[in-house]
C-alpha atoms as a PDB file:
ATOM      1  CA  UNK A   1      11.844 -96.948   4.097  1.00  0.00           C
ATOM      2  CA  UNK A   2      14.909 -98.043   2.618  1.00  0.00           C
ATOM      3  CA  UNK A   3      16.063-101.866   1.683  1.00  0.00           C
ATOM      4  CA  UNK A   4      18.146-102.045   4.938  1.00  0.00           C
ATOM      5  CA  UNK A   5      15.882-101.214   6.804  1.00  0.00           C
ATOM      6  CA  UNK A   6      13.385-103.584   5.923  1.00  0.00           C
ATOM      7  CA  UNK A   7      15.840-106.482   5.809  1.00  0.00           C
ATOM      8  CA  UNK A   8      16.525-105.909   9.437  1.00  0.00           C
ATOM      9  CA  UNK A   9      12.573-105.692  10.065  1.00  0.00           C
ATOM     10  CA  UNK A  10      12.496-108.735   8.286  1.00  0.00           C
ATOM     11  CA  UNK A  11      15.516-110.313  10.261  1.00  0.00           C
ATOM     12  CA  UNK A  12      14.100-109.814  13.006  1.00  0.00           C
ATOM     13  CA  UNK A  13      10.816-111.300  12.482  1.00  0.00           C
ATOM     14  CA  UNK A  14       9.289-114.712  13.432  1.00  0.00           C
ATOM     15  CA  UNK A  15       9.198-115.380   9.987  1.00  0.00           C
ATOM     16  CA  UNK A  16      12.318-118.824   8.868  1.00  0.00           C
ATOM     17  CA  UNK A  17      13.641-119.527   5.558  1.00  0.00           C
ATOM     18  CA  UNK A  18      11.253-122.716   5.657  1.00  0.00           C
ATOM     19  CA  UNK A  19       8.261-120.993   5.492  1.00  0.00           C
ATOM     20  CA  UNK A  20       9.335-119.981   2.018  1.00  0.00           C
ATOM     21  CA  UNK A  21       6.594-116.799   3.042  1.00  0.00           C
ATOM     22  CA  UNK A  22       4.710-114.956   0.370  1.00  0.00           C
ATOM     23  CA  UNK A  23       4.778-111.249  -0.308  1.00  0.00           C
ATOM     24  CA  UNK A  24       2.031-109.963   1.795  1.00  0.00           C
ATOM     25  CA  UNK A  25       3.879-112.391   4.412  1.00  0.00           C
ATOM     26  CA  UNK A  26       7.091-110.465   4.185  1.00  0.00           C
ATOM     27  CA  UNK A  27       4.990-107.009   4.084  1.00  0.00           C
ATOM     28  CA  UNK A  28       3.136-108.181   7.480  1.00  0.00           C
ATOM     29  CA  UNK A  29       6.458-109.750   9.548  1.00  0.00           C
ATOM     30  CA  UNK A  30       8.205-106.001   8.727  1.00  0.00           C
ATOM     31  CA  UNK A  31       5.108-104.287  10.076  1.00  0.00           C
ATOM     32  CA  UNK A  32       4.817-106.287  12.696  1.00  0.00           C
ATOM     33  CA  UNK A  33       8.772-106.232  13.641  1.00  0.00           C
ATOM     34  CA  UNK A  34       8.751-102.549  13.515  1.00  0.00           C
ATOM     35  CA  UNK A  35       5.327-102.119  15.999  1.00  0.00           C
ATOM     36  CA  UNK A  36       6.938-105.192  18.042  1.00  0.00           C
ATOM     37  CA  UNK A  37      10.993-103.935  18.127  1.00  0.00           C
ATOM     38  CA  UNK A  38       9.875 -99.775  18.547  1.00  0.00           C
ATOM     39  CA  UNK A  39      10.403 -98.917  14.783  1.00  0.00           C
ATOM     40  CA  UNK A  40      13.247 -98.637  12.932  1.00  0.00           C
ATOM     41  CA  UNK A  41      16.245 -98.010  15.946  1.00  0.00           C
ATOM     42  CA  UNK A  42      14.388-100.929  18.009  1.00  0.00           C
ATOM     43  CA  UNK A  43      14.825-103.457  14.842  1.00  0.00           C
ATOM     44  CA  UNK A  44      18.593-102.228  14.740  1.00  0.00           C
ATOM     45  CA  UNK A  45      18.905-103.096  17.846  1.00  0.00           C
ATOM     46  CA  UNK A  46      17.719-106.281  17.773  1.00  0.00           C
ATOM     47  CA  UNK A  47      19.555-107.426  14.716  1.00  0.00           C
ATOM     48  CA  UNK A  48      22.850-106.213  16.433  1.00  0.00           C
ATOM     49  CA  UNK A  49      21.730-108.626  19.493  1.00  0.00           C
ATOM     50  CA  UNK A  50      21.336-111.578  17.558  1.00  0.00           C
ATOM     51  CA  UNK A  51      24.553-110.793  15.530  1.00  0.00           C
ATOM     52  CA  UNK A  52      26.282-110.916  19.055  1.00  0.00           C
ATOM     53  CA  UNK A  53      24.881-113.969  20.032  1.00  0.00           C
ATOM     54  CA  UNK A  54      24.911-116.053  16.988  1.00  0.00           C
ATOM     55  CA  UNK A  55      27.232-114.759  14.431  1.00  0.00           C
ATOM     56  CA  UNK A  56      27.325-117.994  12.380  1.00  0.00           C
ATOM     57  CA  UNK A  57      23.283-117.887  11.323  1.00  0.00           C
ATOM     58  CA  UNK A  58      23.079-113.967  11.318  1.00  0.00           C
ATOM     59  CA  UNK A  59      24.540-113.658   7.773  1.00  0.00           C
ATOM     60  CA  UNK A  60      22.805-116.283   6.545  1.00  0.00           C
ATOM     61  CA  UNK A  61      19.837-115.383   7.532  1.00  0.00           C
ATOM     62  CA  UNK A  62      20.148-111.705   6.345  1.00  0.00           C
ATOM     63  CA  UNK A  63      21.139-112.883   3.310  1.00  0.00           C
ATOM     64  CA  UNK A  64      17.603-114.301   2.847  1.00  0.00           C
ATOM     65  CA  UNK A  65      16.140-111.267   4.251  1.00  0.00           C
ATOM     66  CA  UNK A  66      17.732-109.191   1.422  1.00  0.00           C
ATOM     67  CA  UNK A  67      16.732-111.626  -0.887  1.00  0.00           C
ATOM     68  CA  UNK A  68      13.251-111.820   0.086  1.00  0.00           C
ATOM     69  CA  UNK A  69      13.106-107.757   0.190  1.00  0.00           C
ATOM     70  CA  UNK A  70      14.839-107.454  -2.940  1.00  0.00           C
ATOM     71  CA  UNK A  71      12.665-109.982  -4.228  1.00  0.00           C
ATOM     72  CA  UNK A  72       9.429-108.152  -3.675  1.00  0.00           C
ATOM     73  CA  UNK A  73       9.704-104.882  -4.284  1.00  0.00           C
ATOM     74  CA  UNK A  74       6.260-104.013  -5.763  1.00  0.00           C
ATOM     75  CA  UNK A  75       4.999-105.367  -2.068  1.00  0.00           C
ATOM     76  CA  UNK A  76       6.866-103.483  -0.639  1.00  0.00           C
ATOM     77  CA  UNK A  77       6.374-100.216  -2.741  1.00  0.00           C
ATOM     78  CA  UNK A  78       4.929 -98.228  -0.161  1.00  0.00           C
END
């Protein structure tokens, strides 16, 4: 699975900036976004949606979802 597409996973989640979540955190909200959304396409989807509706927080908050992803890449390893 590539970064993207675990930064939109993780956009997508219930998981906010404020929770400051921990690595098996991150690893769960992506699992659970791509069961949840209908995989990969379904998480696309749903990023694109929010984009649309609130274009001011989207890249803010995928900004942190990169981050986060980037940030824990053994985690995410498999």
């Amino acid at each position: 699975m590539t970064l993207a597409t675990r930064a939109e996973a993780l956009f997508v989640s219930s998981l906010q900036p404020s929770d400051q979540p921990t690595a098996d955190e991150v690893v769960a909200a992506i699992g659970l976004s791509l069961q949840t959304c209908g995989g990969v396409s379904g998480c696309a989807n749903a990023l694109a949606a929010q984009y649309g509706e609130h274009p001011e927080q989207a890249a803010r908050r995928m900004r942190w979802a990169i981050s986060l992803v980037v940030g824990f890449p053994a985690a995410l390893a498999s």
